[in-house]
PDB file of N, CA and C in Angstrom:
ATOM      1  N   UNK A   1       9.172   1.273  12.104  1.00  0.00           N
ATOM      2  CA  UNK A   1       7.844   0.825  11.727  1.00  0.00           C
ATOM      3  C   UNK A   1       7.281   1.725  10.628  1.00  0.00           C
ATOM      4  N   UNK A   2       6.151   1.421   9.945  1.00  0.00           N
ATOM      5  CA  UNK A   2       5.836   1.520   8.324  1.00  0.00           C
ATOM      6  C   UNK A   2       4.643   1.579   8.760  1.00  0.00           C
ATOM      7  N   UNK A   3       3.966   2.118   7.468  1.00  0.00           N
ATOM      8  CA  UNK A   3       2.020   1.996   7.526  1.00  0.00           C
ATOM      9  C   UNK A   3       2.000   1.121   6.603  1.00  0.00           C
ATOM     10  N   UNK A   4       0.784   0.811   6.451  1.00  0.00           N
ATOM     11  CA  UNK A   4       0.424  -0.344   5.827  1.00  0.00           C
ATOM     12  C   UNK A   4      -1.020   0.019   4.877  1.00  0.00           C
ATOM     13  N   UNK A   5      -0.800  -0.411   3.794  1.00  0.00           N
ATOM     14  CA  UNK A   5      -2.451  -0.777   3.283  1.00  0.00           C
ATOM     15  C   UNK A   5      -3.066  -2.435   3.300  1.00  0.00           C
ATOM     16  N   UNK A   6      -4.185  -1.688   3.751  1.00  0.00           N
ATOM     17  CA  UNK A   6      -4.932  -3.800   3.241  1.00  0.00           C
ATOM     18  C   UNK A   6      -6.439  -3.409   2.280  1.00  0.00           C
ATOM     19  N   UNK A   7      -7.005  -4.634   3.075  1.00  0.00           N
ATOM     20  CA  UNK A   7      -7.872  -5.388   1.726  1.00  0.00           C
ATOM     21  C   UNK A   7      -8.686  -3.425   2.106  1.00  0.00           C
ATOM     22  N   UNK A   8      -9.159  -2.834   2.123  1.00  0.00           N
ATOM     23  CA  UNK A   8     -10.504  -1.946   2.175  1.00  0.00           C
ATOM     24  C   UNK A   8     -10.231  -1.358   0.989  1.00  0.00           C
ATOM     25  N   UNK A   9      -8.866  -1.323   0.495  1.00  0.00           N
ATOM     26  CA  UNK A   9      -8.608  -0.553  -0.879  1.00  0.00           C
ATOM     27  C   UNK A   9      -8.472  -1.338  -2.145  1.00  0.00           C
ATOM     28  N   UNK A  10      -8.793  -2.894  -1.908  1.00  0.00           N
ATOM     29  CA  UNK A  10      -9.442  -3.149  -3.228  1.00  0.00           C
ATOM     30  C   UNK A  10     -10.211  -2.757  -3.778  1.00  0.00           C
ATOM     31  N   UNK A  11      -9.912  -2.252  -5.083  1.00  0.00           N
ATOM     32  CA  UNK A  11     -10.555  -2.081  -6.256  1.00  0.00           C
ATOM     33  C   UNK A  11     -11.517  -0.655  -5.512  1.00  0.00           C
ATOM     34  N   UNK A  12     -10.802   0.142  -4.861  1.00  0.00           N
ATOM     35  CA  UNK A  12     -11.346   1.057  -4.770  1.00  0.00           C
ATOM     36  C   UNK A  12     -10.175   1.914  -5.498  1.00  0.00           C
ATOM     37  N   UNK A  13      -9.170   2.283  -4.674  1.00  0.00           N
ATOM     38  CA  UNK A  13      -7.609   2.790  -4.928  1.00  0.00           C
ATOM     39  C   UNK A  13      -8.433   4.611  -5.329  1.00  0.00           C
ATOM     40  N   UNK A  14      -8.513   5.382  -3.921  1.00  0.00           N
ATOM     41  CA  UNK A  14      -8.998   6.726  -4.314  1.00  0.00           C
ATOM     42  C   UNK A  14      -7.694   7.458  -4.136  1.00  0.00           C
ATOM     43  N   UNK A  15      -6.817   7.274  -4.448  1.00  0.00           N
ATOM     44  CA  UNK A  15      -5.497   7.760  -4.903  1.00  0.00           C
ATOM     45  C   UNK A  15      -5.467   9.143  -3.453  1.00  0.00           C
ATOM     46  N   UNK A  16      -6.116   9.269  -2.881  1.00  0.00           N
ATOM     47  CA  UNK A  16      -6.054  10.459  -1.670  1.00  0.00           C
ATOM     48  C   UNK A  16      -4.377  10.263  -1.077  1.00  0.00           C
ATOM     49  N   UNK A  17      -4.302   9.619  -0.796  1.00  0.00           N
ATOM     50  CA  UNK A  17      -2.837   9.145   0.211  1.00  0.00           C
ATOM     51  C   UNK A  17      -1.277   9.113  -0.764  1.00  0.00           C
ATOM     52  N   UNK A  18      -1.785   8.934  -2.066  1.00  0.00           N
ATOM     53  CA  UNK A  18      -0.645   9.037  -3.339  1.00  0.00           C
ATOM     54  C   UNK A  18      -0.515  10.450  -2.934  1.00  0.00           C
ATOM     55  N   UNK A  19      -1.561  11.345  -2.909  1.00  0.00           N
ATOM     56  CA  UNK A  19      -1.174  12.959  -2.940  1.00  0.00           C
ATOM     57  C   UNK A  19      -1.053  13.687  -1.842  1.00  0.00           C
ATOM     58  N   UNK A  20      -1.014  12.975  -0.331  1.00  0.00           N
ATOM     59  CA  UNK A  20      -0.401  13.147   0.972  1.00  0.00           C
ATOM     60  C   UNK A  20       0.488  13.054   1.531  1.00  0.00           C
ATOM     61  N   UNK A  21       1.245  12.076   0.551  1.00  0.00           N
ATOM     62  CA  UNK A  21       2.688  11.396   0.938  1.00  0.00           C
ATOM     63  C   UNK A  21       3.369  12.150   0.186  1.00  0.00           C
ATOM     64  N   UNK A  22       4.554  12.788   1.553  1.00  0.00           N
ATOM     65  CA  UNK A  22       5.638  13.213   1.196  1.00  0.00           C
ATOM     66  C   UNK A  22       7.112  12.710   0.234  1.00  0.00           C
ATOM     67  N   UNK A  23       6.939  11.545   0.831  1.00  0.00           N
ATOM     68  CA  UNK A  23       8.295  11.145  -0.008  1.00  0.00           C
ATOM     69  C   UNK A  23       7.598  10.264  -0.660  1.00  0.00           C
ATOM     70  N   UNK A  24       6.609   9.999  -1.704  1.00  0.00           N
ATOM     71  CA  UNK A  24       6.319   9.510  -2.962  1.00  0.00           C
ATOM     72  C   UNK A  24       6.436   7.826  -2.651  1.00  0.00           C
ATOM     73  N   UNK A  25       6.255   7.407  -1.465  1.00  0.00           N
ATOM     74  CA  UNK A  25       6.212   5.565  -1.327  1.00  0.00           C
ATOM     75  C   UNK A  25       5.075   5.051  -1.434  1.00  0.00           C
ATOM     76  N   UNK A  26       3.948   5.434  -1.785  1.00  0.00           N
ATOM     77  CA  UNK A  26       2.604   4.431  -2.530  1.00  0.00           C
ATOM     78  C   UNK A  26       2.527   4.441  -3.817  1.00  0.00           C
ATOM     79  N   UNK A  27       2.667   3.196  -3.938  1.00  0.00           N
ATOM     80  CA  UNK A  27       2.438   2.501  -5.312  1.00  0.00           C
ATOM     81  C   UNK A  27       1.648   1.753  -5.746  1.00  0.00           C
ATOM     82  N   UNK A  28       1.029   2.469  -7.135  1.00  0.00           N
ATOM     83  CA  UNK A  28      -0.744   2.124  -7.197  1.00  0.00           C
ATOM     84  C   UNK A  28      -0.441   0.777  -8.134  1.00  0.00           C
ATOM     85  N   UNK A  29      -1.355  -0.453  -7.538  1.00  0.00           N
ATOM     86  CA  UNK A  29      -1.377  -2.096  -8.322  1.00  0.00           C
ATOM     87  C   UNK A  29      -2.625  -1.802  -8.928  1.00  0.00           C
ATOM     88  N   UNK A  30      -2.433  -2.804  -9.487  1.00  0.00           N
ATOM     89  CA  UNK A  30      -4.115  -3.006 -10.763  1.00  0.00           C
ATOM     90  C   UNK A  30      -5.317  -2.802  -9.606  1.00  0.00           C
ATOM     91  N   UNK A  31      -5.212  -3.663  -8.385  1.00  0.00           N
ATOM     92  CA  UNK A  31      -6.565  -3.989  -7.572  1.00  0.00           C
ATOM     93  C   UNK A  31      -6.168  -2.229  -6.202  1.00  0.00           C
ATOM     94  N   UNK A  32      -5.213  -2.559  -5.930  1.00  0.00           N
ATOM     95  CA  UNK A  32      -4.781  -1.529  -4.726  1.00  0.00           C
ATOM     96  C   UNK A  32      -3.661  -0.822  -4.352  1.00  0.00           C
ATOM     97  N   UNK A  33      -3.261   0.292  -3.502  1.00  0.00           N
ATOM     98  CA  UNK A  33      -2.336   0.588  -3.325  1.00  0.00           C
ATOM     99  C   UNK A  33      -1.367  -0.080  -2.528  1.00  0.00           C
ATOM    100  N   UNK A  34       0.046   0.233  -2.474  1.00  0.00           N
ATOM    101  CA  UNK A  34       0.938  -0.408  -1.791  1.00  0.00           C
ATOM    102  C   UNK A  34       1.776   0.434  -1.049  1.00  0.00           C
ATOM    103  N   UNK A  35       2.392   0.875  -0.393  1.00  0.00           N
ATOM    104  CA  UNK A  35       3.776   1.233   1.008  1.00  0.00           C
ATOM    105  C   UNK A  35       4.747   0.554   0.898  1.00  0.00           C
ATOM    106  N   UNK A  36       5.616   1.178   0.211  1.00  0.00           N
ATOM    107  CA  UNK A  36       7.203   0.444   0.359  1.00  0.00           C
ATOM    108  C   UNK A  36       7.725   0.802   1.901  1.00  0.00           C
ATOM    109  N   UNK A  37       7.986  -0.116   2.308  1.00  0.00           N
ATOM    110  CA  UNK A  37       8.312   0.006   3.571  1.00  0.00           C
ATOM    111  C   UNK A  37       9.703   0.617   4.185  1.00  0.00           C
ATOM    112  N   UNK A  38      10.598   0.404   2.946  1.00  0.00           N
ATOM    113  CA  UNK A  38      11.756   1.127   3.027  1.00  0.00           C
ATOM    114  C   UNK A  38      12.077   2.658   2.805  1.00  0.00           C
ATOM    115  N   UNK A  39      10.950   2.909   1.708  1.00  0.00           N
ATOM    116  CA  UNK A  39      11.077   4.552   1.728  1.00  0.00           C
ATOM    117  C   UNK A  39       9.724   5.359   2.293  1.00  0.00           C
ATOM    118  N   UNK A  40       8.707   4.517   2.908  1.00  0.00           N
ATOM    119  CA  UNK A  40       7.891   5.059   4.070  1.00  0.00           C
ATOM    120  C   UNK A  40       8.458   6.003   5.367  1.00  0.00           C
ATOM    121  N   UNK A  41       9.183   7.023   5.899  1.00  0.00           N
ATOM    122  CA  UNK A  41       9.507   8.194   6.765  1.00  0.00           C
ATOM    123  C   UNK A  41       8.259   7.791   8.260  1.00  0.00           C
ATOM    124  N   UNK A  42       7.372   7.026   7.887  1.00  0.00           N
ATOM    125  CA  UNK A  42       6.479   6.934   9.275  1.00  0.00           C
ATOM    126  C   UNK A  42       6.242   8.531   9.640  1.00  0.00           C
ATOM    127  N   UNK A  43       5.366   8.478   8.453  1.00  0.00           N
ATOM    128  CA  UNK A  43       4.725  10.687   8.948  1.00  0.00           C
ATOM    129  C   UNK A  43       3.852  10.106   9.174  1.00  0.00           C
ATOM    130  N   UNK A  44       2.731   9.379   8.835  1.00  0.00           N
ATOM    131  CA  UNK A  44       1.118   9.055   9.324  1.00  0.00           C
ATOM    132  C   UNK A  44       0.374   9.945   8.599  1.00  0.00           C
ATOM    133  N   UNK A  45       0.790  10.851   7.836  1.00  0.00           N
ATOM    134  CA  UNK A  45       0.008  11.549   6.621  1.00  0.00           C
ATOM    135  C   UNK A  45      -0.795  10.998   6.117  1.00  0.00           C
ATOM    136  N   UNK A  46      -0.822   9.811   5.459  1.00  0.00           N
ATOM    137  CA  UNK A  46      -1.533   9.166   4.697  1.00  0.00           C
ATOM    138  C   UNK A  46      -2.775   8.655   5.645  1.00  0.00           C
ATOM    139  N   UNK A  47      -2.927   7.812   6.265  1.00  0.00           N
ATOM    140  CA  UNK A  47      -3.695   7.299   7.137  1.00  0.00           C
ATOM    141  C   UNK A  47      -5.100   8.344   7.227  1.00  0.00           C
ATOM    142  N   UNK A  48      -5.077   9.674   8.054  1.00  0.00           N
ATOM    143  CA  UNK A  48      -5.933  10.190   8.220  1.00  0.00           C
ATOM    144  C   UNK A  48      -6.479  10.743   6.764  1.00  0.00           C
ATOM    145  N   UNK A  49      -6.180  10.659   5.269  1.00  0.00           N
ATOM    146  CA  UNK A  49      -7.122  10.852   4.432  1.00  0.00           C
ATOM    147  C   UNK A  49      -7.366  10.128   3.373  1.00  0.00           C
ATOM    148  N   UNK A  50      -7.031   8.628   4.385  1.00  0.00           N
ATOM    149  CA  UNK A  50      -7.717   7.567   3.154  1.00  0.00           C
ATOM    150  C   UNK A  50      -9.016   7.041   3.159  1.00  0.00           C
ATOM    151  N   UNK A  51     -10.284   7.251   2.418  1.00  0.00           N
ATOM    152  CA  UNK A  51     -11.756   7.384   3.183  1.00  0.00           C
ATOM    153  C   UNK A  51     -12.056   5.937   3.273  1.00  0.00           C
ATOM    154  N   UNK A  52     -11.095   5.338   3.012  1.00  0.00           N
ATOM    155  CA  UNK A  52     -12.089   3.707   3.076  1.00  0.00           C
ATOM    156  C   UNK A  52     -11.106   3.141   4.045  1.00  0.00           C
ATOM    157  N   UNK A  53     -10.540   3.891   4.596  1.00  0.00           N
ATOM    158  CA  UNK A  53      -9.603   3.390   6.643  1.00  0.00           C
ATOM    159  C   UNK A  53      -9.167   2.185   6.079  1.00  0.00           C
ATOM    160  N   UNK A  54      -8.348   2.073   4.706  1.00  0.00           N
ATOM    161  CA  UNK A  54      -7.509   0.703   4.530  1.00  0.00           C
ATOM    162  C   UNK A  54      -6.077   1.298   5.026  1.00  0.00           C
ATOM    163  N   UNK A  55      -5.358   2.325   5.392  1.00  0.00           N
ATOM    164  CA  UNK A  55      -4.300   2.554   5.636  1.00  0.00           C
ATOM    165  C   UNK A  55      -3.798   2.578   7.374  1.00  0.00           C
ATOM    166  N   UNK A  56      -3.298   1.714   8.263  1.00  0.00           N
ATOM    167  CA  UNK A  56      -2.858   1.323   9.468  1.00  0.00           C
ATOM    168  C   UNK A  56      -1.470   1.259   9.325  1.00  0.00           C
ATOM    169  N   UNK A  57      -0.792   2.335  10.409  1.00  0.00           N
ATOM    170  CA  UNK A  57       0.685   1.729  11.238  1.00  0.00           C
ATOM    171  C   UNK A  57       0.452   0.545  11.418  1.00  0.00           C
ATOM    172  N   UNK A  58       1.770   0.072  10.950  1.00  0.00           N
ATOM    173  CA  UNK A  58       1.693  -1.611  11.486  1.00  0.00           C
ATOM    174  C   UNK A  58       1.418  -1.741  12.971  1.00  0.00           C
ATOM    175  N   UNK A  59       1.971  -0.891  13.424  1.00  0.00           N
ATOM    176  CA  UNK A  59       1.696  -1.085  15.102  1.00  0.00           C
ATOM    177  C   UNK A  59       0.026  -1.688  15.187  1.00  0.00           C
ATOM    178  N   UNK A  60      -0.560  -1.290  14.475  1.00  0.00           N
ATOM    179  CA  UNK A  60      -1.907  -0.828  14.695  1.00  0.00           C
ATOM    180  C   UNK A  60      -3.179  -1.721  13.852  1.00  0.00           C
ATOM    181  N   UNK A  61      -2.489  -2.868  12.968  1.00  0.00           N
ATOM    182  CA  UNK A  61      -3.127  -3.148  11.858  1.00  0.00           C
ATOM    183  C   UNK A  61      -3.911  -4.203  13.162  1.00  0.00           C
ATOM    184  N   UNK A  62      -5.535  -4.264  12.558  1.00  0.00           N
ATOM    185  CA  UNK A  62      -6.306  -5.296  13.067  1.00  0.00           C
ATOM    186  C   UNK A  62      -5.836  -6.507  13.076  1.00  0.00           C
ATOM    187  N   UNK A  63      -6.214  -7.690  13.407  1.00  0.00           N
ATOM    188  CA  UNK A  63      -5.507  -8.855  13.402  1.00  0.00           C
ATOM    189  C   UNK A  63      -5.950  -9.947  11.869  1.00  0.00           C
ATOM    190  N   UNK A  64      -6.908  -9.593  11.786  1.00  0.00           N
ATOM    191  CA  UNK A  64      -7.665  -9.994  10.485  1.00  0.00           C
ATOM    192  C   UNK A  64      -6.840  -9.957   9.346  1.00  0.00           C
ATOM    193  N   UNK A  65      -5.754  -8.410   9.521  1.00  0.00           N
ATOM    194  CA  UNK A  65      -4.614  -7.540   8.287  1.00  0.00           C
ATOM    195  C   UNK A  65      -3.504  -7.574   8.493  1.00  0.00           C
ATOM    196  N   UNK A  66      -3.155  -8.393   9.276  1.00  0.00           N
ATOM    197  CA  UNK A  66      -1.835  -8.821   9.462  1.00  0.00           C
ATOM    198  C   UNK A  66      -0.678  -8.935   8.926  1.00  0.00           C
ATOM    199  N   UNK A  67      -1.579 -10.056   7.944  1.00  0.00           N
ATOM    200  CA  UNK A  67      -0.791 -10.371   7.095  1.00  0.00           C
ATOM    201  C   UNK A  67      -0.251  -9.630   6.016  1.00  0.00           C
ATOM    202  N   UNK A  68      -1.426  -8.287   5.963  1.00  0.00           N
ATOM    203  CA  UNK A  68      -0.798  -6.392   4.818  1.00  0.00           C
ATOM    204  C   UNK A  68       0.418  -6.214   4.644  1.00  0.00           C
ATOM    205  N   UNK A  69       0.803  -6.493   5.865  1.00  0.00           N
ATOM    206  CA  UNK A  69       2.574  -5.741   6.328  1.00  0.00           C
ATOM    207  C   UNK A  69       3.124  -6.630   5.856  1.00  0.00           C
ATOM    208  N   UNK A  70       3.122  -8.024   5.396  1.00  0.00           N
ATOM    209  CA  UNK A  70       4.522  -8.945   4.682  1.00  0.00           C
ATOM    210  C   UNK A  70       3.841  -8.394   3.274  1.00  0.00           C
ATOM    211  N   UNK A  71       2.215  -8.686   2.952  1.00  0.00           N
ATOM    212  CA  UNK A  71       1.813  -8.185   1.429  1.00  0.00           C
ATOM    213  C   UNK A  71       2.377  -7.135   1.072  1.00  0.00           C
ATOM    214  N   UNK A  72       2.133  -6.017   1.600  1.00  0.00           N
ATOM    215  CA  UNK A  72       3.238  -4.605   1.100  1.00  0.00           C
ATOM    216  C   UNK A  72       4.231  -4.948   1.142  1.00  0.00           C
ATOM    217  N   UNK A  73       4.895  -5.512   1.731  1.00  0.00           N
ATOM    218  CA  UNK A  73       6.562  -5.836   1.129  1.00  0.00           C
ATOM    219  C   UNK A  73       7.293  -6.586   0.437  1.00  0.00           C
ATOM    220  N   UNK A  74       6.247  -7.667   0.354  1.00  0.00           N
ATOM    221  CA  UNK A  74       6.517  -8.734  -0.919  1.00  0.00           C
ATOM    222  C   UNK A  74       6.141  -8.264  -2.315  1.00  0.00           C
ATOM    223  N   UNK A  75       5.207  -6.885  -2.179  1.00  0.00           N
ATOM    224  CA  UNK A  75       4.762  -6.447  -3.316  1.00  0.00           C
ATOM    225  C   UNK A  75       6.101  -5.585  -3.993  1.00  0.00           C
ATOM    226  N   UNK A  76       7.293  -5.637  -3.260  1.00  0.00           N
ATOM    227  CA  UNK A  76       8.683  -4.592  -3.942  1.00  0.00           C
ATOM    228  C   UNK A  76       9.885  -5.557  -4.371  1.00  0.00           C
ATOM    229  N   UNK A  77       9.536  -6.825  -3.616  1.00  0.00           N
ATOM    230  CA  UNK A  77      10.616  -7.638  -3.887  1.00  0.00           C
ATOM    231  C   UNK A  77      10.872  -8.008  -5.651  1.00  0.00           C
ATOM    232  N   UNK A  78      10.003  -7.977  -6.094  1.00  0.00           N
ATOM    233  CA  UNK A  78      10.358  -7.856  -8.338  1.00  0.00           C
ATOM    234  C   UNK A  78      10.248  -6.426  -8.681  1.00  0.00           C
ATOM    235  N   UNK A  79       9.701  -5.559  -7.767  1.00  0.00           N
ATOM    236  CA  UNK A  79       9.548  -4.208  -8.195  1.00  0.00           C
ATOM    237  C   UNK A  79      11.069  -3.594  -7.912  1.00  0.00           C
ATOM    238  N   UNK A  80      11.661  -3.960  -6.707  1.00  0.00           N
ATOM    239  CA  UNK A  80      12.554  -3.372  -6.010  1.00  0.00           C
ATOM    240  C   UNK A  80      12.633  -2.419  -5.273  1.00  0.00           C
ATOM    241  N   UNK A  81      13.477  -1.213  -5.935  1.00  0.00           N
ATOM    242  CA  UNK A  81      13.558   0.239  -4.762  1.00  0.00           C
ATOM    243  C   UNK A  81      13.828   1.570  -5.751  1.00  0.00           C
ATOM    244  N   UNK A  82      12.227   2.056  -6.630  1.00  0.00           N
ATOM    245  CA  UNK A  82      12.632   2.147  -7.740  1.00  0.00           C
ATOM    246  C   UNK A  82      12.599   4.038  -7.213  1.00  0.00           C
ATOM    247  N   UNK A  83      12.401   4.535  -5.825  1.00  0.00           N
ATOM    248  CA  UNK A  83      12.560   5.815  -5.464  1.00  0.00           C
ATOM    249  C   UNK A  83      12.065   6.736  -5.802  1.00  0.00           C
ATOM    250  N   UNK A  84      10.224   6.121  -5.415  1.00  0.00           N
ATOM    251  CA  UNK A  84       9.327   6.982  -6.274  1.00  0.00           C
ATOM    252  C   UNK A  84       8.367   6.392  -6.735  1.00  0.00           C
ATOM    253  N   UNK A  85       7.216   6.810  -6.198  1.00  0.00           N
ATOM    254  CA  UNK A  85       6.001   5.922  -7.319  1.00  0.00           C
ATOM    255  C   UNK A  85       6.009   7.082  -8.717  1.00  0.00           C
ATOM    256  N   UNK A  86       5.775   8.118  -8.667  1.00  0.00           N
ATOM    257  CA  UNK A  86       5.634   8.826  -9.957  1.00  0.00           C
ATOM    258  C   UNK A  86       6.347   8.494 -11.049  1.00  0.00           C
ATOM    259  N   UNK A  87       7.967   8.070 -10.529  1.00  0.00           N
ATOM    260  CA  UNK A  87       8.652   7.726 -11.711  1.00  0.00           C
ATOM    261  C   UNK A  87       8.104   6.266 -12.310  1.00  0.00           C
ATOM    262  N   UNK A  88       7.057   5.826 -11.506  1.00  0.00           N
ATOM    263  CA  UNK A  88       6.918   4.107 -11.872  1.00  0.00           C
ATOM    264  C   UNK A  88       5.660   4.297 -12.523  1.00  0.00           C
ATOM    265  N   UNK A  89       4.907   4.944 -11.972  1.00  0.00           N
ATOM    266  CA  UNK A  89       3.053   5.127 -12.585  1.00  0.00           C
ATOM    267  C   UNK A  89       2.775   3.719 -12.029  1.00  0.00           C
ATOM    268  N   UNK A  90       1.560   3.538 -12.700  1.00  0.00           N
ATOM    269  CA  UNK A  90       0.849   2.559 -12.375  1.00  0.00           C
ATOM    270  C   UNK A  90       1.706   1.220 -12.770  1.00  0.00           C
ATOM    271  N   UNK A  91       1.641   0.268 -11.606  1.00  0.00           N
ATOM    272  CA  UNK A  91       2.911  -1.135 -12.010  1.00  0.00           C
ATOM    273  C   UNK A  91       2.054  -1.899 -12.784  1.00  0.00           C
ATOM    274  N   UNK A  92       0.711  -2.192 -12.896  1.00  0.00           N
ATOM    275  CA  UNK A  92       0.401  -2.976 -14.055  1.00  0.00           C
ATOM    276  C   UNK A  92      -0.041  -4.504 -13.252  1.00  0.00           C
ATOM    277  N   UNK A  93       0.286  -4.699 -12.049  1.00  0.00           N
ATOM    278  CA  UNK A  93       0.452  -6.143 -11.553  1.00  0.00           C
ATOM    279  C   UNK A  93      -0.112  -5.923  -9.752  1.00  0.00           C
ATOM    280  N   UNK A  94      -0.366  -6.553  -9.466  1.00  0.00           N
ATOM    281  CA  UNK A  94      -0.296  -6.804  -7.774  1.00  0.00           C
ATOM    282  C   UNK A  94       0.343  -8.078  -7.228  1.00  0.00           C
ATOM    283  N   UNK A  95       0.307  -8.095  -5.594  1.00  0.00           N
ATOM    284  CA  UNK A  95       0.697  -9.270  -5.286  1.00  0.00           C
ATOM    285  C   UNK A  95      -0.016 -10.451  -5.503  1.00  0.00           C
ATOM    286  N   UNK A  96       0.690 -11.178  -5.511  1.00  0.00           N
ATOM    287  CA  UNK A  96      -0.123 -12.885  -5.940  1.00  0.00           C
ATOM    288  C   UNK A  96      -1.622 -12.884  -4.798  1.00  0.00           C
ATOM    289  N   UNK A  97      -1.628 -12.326  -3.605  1.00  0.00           N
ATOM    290  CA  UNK A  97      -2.630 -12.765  -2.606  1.00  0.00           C
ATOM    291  C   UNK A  97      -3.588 -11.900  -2.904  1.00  0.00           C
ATOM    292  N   UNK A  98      -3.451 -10.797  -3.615  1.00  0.00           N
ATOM    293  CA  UNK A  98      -4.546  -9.903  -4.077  1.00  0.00           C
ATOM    294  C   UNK A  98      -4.963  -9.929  -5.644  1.00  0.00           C
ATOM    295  N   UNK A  99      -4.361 -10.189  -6.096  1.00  0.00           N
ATOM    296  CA  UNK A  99      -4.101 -10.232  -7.847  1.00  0.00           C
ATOM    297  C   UNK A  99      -5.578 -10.499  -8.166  1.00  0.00           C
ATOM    298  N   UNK A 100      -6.429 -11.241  -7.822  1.00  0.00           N
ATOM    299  CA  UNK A 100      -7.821 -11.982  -8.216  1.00  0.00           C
ATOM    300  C   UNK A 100      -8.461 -11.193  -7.500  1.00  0.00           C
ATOM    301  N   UNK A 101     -10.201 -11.273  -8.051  1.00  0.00           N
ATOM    302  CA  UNK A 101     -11.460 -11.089  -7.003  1.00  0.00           C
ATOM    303  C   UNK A 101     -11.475 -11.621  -5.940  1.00  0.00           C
ATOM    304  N   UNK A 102     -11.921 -11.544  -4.600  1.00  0.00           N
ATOM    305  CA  UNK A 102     -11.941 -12.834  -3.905  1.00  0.00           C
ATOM    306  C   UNK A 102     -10.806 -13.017  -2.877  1.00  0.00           C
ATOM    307  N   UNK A 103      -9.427 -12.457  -3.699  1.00  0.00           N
ATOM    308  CA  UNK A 103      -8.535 -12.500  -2.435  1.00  0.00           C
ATOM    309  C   UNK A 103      -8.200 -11.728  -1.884  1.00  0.00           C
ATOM    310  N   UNK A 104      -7.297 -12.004  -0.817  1.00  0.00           N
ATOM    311  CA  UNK A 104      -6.735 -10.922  -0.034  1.00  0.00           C
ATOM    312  C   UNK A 104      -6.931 -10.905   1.052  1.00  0.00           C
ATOM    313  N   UNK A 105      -8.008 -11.051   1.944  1.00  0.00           N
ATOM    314  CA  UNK A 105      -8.876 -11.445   2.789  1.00  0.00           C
ATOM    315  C   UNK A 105      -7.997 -12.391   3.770  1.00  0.00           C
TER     316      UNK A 105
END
């Protein structure tokens, strides 16, 4: 199991959890951050210093955010497994369900 981000970090993205995470798996989108789920280690680092509480273990995500945990992972499927957000910087794009004002929700 993986953490997850959802909607609380639209268009906020306070980068806190980019600089908590050990092995470098959040990756910042135009609207929010993302958790590759494959190179996520499940430390829970991130979680306790993201101030807008968008970051949940999947175990744990409300039911409302459910749907976060396929969004973070559909968000790598054109990105891939590139082993590292630093080497990627900012991707320029988000997922289709967040991409706009309005969605995500």
């Amino acid at each position: 199991m993986v953490y997850v981000v959802t909607d609380a970090c639209l268009d906020i993205q306070d980068r806190s959890c980019i600089e908590e995470c050990p092995v470098d798996c959040i990756y910042e989108g135009d609207r929010m951050m993302y958790i590759n789920p494959e190179e996520c280690v499940d430390c829970g680092r991130c979680e306790p210093v993201c101030p807008t509480v968008s970051i949940f273990h999947q175990d744990d995500l409300p039911a409302p955010a459910k749907h976060f945990a396929q969004i973070n992972a559909e968000f790598f499927t054109d990105l891939g497994m590139p082993g590292g957000a630093r080497k990627v910087g900012r991707v320029g794009h988000d997922h289709p369900a967040v991409a706009t004002p309005g969605a995500g929700s």
